[in-house]
PDB file of N, CA and C in Angstrom:
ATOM      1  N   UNK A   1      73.541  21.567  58.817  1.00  0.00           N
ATOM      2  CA  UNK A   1      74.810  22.228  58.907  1.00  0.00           C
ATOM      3  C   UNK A   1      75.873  21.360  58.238  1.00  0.00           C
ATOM      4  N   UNK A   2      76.019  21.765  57.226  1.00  0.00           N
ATOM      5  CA  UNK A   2      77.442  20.620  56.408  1.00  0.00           C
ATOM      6  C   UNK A   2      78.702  21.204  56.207  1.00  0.00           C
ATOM      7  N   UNK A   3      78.607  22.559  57.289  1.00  0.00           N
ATOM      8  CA  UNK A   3      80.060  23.438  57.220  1.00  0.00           C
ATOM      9  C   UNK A   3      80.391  22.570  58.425  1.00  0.00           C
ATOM     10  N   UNK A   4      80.322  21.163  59.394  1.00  0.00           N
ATOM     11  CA  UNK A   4      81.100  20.780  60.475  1.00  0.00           C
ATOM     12  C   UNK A   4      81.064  21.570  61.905  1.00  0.00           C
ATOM     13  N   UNK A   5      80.558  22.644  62.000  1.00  0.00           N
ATOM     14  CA  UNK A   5      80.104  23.674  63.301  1.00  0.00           C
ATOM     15  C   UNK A   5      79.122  23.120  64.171  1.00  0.00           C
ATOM     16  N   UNK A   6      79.347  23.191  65.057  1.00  0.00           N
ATOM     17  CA  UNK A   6      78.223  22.642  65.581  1.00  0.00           C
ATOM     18  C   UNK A   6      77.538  23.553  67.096  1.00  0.00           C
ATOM     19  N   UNK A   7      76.268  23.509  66.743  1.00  0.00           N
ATOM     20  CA  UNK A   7      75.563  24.213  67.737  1.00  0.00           C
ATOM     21  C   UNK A   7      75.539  24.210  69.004  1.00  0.00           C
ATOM     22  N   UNK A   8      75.776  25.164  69.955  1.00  0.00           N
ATOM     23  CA  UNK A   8      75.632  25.464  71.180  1.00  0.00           C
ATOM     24  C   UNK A   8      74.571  24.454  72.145  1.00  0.00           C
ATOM     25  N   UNK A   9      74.253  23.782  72.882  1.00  0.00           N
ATOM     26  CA  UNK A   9      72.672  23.002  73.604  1.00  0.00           C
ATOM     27  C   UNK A   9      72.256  24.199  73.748  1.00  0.00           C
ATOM     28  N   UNK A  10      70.854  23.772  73.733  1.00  0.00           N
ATOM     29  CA  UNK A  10      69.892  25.073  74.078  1.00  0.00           C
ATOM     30  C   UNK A  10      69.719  25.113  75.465  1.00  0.00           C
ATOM     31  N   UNK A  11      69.408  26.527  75.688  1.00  0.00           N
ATOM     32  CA  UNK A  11      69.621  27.141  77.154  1.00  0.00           C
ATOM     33  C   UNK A  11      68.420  26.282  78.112  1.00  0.00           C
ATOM     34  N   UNK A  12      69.097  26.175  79.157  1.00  0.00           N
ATOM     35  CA  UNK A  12      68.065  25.480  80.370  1.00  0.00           C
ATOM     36  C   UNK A  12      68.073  25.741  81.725  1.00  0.00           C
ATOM     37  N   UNK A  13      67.210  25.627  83.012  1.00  0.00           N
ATOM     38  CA  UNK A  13      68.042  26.139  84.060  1.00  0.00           C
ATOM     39  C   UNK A  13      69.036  24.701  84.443  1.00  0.00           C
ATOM     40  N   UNK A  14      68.718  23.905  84.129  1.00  0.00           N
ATOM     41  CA  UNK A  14      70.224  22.802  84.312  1.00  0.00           C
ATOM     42  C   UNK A  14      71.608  23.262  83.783  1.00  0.00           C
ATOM     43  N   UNK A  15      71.672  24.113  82.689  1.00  0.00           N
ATOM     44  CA  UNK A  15      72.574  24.655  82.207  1.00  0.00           C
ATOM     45  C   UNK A  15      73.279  25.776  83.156  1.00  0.00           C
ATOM     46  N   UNK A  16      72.105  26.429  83.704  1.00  0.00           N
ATOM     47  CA  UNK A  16      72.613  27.689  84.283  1.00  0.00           C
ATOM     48  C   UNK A  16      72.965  27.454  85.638  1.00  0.00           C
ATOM     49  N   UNK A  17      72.391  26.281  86.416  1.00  0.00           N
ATOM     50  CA  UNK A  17      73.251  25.670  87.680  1.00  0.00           C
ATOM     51  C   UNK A  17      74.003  25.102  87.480  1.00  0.00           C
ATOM     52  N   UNK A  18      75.100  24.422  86.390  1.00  0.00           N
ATOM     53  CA  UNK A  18      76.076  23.943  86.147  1.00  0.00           C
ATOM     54  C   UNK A  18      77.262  24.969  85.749  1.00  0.00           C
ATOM     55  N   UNK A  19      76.640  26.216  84.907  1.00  0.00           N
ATOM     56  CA  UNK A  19      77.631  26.922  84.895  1.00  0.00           C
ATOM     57  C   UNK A  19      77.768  28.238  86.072  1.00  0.00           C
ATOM     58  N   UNK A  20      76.459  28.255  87.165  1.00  0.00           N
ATOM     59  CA  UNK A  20      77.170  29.692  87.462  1.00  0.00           C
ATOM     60  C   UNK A  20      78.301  29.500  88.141  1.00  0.00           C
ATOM     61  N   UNK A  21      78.656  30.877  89.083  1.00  0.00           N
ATOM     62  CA  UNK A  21      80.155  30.613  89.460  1.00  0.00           C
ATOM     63  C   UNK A  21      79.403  30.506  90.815  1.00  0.00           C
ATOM     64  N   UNK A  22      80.901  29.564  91.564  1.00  0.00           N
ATOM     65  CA  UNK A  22      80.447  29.354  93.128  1.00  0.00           C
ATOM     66  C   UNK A  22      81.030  30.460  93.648  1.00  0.00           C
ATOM     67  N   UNK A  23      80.531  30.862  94.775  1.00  0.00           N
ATOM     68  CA  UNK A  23      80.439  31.977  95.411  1.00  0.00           C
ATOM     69  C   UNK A  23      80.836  31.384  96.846  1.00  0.00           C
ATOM     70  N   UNK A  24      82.153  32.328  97.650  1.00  0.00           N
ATOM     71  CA  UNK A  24      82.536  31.488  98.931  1.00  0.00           C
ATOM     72  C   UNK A  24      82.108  32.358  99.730  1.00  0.00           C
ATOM     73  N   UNK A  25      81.030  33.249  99.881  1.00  0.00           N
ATOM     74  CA  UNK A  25      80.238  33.587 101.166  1.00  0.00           C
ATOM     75  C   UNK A  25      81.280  35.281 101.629  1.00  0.00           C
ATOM     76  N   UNK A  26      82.074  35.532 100.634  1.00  0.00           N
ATOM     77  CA  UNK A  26      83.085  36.916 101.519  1.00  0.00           C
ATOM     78  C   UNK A  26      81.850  37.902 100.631  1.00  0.00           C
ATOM     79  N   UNK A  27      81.897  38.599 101.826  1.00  0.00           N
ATOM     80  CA  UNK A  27      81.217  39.554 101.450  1.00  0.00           C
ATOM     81  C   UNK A  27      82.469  41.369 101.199  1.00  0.00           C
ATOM     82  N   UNK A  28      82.175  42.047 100.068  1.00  0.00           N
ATOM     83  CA  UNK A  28      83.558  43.267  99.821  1.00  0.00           C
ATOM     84  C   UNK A  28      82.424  44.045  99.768  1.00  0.00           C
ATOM     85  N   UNK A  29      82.816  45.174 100.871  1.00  0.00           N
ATOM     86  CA  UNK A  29      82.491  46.358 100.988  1.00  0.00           C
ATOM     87  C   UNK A  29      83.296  47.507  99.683  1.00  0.00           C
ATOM     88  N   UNK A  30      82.231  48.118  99.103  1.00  0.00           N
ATOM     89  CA  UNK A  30      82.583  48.968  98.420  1.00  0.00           C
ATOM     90  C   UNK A  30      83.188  50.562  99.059  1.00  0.00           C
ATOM     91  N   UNK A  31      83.975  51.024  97.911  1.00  0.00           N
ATOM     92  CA  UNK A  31      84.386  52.545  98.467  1.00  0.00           C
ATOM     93  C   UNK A  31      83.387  53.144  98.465  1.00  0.00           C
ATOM     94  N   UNK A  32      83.219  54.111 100.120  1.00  0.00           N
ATOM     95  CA  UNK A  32      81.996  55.311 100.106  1.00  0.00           C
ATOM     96  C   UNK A  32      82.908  56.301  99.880  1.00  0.00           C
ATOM     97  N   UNK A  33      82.381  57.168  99.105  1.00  0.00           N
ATOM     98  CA  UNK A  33      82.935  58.626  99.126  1.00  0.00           C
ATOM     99  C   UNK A  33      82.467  59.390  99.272  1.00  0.00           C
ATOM    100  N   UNK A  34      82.973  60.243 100.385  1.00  0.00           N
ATOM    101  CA  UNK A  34      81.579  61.219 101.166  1.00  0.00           C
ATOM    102  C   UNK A  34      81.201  62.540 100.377  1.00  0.00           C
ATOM    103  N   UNK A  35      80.113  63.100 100.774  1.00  0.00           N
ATOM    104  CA  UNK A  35      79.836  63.973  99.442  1.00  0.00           C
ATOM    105  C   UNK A  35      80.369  65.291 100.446  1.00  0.00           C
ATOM    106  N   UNK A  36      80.674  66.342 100.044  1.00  0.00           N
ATOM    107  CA  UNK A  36      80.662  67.308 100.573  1.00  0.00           C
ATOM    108  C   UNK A  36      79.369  68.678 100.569  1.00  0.00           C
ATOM    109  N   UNK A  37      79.233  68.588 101.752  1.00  0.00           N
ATOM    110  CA  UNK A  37      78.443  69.822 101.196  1.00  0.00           C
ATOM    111  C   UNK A  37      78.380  71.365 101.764  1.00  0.00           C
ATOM    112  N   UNK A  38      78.742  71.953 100.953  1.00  0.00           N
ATOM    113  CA  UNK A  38      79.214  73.723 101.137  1.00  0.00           C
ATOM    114  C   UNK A  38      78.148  74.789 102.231  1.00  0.00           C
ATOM    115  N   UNK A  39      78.347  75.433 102.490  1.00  0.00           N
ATOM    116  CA  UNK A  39      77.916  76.057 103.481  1.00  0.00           C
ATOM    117  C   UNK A  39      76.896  76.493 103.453  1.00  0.00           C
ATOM    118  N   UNK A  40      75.656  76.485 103.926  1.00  0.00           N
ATOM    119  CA  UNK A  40      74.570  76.694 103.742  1.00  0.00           C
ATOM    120  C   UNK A  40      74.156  78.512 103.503  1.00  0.00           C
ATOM    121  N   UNK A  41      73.924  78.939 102.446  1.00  0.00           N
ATOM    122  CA  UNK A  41      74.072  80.240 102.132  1.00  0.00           C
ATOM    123  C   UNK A  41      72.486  80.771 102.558  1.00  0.00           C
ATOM    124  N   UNK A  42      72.235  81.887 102.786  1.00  0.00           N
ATOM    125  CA  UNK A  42      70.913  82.811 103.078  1.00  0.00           C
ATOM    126  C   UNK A  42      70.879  83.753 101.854  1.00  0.00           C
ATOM    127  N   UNK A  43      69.516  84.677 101.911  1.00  0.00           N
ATOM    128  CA  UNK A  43      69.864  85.531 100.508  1.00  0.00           C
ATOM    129  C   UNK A  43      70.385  86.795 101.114  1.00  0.00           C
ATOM    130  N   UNK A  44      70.967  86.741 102.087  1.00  0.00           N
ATOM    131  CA  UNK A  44      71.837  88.127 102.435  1.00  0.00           C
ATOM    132  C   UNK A  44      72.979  87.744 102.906  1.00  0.00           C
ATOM    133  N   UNK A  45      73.952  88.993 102.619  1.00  0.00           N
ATOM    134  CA  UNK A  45      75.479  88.471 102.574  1.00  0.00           C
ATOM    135  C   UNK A  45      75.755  87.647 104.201  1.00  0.00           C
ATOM    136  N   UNK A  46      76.461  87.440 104.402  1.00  0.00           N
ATOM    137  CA  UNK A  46      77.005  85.771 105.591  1.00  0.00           C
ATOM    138  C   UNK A  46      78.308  86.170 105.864  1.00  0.00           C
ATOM    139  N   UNK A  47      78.441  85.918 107.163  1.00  0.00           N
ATOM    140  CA  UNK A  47      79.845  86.446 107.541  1.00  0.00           C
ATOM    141  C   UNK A  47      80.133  84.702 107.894  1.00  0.00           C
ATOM    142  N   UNK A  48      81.780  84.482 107.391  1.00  0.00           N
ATOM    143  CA  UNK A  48      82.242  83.349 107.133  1.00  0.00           C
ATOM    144  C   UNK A  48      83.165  83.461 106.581  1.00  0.00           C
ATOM    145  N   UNK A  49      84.501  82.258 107.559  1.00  0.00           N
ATOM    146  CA  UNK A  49      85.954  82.024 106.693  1.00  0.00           C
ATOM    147  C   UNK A  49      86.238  81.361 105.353  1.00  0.00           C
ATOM    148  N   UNK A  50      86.560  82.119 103.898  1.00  0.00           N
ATOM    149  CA  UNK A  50      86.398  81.793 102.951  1.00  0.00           C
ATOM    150  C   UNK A  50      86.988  80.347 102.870  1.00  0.00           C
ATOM    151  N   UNK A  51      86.396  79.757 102.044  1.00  0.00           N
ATOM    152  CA  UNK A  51      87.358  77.967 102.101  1.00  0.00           C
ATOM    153  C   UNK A  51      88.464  78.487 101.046  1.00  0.00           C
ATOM    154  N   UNK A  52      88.607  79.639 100.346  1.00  0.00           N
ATOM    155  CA  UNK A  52      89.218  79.336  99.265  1.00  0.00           C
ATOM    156  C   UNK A  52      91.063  80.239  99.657  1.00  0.00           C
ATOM    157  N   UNK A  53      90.700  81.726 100.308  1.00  0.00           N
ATOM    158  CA  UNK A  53      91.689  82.727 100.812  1.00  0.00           C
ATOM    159  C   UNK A  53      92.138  82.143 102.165  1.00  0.00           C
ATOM    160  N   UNK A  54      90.775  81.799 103.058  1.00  0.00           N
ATOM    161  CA  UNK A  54      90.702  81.371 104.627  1.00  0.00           C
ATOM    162  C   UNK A  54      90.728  82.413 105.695  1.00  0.00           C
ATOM    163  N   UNK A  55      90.195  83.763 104.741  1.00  0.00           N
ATOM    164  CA  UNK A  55      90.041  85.010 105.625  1.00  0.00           C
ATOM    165  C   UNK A  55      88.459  85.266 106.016  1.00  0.00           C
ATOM    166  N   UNK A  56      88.563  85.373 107.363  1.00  0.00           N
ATOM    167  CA  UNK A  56      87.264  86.065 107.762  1.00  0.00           C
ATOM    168  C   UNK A  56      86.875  86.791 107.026  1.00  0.00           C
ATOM    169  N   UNK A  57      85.969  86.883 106.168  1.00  0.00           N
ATOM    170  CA  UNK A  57      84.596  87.394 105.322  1.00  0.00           C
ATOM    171  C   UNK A  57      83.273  87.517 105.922  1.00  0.00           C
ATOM    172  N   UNK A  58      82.727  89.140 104.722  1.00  0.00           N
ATOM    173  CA  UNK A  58      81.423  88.695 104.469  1.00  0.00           C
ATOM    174  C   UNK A  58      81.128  88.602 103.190  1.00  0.00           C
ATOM    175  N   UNK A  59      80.565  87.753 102.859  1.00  0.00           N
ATOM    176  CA  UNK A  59      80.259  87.583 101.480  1.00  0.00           C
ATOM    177  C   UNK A  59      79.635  88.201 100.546  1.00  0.00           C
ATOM    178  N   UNK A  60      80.274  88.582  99.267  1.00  0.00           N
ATOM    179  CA  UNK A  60      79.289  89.482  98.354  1.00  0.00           C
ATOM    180  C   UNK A  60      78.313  88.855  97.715  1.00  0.00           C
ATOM    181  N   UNK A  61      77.602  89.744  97.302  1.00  0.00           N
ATOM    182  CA  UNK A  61      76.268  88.733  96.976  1.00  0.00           C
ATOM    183  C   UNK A  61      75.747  89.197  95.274  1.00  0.00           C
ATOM    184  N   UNK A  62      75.601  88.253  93.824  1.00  0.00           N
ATOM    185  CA  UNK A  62      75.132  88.919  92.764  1.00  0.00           C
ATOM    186  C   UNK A  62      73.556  88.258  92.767  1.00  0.00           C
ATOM    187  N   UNK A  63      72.931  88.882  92.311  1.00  0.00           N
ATOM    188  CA  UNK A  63      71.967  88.232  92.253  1.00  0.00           C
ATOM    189  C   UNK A  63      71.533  87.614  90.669  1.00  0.00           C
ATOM    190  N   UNK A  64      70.897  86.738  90.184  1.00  0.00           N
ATOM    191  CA  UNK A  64      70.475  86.087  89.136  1.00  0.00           C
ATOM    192  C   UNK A  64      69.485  85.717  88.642  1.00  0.00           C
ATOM    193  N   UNK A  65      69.037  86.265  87.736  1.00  0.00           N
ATOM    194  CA  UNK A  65      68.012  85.091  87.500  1.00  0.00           C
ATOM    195  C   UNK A  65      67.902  84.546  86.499  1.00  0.00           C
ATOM    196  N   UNK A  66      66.398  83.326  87.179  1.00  0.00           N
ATOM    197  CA  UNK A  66      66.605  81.759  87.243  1.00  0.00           C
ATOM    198  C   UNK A  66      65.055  81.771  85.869  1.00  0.00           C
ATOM    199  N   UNK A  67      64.563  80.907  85.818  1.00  0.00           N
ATOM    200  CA  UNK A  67      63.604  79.914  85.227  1.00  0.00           C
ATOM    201  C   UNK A  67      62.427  80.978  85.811  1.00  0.00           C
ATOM    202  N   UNK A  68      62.295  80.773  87.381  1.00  0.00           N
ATOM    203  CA  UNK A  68      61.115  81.226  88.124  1.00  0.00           C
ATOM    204  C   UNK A  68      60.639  82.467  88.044  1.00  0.00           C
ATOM    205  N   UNK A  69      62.017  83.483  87.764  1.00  0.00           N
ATOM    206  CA  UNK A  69      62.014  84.582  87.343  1.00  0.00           C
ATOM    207  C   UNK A  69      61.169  84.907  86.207  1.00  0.00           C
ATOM    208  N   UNK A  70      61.506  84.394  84.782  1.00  0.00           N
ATOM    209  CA  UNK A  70      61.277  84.200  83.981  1.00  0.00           C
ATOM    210  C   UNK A  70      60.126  84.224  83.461  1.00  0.00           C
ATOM    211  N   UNK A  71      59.389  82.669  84.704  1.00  0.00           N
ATOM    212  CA  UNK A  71      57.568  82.199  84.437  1.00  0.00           C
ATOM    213  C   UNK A  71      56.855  83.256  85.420  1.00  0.00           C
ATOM    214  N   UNK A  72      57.183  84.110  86.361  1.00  0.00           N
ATOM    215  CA  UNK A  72      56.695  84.876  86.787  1.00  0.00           C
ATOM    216  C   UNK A  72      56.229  86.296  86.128  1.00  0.00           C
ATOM    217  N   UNK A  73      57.478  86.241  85.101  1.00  0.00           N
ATOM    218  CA  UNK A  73      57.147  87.955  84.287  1.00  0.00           C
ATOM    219  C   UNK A  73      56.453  87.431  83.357  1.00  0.00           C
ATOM    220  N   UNK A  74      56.575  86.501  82.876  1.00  0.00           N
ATOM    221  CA  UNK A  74      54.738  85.900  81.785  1.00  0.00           C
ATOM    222  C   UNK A  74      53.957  85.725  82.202  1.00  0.00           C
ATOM    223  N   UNK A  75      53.622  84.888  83.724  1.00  0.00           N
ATOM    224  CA  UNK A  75      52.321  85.228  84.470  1.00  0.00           C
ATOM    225  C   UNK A  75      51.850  86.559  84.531  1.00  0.00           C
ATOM    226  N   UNK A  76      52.682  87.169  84.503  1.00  0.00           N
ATOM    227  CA  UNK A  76      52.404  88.776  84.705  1.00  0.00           C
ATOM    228  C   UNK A  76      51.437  88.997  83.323  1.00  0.00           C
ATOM    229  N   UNK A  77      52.228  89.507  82.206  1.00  0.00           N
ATOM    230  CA  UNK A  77      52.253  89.108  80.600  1.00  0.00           C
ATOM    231  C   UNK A  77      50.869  88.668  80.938  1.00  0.00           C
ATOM    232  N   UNK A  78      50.589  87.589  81.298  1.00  0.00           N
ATOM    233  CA  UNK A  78      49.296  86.586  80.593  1.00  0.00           C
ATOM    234  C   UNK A  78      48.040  87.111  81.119  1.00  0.00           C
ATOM    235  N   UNK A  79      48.384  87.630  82.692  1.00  0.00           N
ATOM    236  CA  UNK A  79      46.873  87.800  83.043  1.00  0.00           C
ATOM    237  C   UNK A  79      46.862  89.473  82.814  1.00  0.00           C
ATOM    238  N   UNK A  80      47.685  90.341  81.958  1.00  0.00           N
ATOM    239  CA  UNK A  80      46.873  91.562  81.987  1.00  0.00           C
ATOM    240  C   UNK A  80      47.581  92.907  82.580  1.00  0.00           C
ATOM    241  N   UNK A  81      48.762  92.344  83.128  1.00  0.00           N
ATOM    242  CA  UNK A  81      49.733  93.032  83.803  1.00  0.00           C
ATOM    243  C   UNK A  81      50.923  93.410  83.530  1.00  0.00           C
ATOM    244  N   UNK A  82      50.800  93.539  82.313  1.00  0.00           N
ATOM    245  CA  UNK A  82      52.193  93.598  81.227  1.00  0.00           C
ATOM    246  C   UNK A  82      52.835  94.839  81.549  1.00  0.00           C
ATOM    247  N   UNK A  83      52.612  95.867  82.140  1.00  0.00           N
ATOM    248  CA  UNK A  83      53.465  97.252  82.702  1.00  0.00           C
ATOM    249  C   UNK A  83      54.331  96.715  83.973  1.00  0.00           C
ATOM    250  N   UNK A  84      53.828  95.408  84.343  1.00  0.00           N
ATOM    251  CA  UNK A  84      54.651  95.141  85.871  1.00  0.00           C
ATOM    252  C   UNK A  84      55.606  93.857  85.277  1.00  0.00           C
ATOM    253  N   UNK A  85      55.859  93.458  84.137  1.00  0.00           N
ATOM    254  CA  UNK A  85      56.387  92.675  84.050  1.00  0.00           C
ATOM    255  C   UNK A  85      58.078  92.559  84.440  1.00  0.00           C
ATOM    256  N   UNK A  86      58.382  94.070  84.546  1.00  0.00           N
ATOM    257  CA  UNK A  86      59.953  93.909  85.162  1.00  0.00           C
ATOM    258  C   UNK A  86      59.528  93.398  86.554  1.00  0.00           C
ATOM    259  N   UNK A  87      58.729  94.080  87.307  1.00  0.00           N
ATOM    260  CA  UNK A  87      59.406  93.714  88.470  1.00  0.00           C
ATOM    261  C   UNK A  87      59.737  92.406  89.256  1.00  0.00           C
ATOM    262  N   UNK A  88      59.794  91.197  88.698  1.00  0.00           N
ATOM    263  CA  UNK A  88      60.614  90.143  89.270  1.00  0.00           C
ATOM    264  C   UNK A  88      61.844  90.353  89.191  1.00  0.00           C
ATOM    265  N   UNK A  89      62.358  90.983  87.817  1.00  0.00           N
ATOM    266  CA  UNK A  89      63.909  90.949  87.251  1.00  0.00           C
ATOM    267  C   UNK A  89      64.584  92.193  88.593  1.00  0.00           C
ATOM    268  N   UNK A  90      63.165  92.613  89.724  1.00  0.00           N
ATOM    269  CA  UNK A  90      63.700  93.853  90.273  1.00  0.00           C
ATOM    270  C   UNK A  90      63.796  93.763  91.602  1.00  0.00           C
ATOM    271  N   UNK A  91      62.900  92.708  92.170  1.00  0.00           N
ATOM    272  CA  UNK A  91      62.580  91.805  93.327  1.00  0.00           C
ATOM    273  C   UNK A  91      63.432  90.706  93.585  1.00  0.00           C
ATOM    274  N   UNK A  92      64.631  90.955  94.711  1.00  0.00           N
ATOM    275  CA  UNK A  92      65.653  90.112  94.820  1.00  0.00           C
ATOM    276  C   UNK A  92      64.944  88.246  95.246  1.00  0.00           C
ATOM    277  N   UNK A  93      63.948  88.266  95.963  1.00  0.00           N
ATOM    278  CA  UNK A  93      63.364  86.802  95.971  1.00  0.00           C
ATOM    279  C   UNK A  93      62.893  86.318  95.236  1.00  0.00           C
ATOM    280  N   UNK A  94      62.690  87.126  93.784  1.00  0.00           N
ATOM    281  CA  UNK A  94      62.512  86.206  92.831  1.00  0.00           C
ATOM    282  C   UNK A  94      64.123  85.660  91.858  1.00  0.00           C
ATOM    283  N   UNK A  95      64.923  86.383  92.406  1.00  0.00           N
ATOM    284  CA  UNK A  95      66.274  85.239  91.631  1.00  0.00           C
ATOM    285  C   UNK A  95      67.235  84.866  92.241  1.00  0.00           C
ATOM    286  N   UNK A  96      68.293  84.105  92.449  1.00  0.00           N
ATOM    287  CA  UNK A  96      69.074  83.219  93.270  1.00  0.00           C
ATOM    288  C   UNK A  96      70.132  84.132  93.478  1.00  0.00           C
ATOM    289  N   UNK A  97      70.394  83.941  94.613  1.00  0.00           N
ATOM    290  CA  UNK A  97      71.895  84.859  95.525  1.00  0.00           C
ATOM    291  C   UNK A  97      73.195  83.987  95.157  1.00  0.00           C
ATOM    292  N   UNK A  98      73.866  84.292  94.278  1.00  0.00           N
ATOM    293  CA  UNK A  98      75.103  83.621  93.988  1.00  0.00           C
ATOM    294  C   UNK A  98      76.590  84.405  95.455  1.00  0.00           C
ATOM    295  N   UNK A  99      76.910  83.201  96.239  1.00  0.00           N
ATOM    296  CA  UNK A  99      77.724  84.014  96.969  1.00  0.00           C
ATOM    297  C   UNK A  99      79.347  83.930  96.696  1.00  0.00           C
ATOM    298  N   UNK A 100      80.327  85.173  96.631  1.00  0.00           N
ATOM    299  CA  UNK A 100      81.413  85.449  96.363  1.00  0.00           C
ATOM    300  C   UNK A 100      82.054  86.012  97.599  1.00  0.00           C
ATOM    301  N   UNK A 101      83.554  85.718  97.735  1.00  0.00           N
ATOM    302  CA  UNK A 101      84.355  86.259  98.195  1.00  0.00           C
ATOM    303  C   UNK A 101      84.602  87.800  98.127  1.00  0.00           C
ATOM    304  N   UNK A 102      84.722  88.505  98.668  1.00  0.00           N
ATOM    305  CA  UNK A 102      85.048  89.779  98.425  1.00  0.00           C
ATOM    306  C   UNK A 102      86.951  90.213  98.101  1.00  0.00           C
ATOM    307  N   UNK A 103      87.898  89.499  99.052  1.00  0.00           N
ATOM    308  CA  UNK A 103      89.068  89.320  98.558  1.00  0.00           C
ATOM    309  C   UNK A 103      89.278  89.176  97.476  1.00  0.00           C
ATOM    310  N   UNK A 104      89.383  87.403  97.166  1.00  0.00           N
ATOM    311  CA  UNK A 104      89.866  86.482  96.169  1.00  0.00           C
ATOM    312  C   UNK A 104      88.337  86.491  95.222  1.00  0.00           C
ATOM    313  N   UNK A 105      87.341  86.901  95.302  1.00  0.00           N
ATOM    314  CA  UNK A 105      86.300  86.760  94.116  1.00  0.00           C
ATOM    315  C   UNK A 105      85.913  85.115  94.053  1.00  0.00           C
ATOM    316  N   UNK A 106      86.098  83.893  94.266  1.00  0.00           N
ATOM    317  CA  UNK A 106      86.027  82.896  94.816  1.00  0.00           C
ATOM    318  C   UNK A 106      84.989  82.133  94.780  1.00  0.00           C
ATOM    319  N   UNK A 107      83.694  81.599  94.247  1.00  0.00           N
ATOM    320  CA  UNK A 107      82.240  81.216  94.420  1.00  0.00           C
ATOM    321  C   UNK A 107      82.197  80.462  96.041  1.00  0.00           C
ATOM    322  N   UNK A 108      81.406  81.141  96.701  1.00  0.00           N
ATOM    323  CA  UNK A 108      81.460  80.511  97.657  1.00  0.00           C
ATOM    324  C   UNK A 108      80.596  79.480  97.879  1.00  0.00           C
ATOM    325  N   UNK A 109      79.182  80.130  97.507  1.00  0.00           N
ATOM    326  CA  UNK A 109      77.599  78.757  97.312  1.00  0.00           C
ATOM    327  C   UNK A 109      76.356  80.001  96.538  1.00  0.00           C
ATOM    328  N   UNK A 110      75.159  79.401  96.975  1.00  0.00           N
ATOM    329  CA  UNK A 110      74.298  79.953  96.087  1.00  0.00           C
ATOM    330  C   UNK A 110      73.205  79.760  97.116  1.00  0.00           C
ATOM    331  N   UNK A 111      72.270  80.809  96.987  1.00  0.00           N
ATOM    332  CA  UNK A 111      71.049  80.330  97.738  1.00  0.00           C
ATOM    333  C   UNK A 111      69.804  80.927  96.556  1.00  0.00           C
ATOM    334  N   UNK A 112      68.935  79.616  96.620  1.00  0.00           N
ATOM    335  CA  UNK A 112      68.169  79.386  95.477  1.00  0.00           C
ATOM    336  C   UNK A 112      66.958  79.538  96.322  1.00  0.00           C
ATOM    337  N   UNK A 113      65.996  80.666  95.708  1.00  0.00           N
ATOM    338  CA  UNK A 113      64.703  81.142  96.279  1.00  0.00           C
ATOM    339  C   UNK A 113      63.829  80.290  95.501  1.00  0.00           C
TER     340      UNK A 113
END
């Protein structure tokens, strides 16, 4: 090296007990932040005070479908049964109950079959 720089010592654990930091024994509790969790929905409408209006409800219900829906009407499809392939898209336990307010329209929760 004839640029005058000069190299770092190479790493050792003598190095690394000289530099860590001392530590005075306090122990800091971190922030918990609690999770919330929404009302446990069924796949038929639920009578319950909306969180969102705060009026006694029953809840409307759309139904959806999901993935399961989906691999069910190709199971259908695959083994031979291709005339029945709607009926998951027609069979409310095969897709998820999205629940709404009837007032305010509002998402209330979801119940996933």
């Amino acid at each position: 090296m004839s640029d005058g720089k000069t190299l770092p010592p190479p790493y050792t654990d003598e190095n690394q007990a000289e530099n860590a930091p001392q530590t005075s024994g306090v122990v800091y509790q971190a922030n918990v932040i609690p999770v919330v969790i929404g009302p446990q929905m069924g796949p038929k409408e639920s009578p319950m005070s909306c969180p969102s209006c705060n009026q006694q409800i029953v809840t409307r219900i759309e139904y959806k479908s999901t993935t399961k829906t989906h691999l069910f009407a190709a199971l259908l499809c695959c083994i031979g049964c291709w005339p029945c392939v709607c009926i998951p898209y027609c069979v409310h336990s095969c897709q998820n109950a999205d629940h709404y307010c009837p007032n305010c329209s509002a998402y209330i929760g979801s119940y996933k079959s």
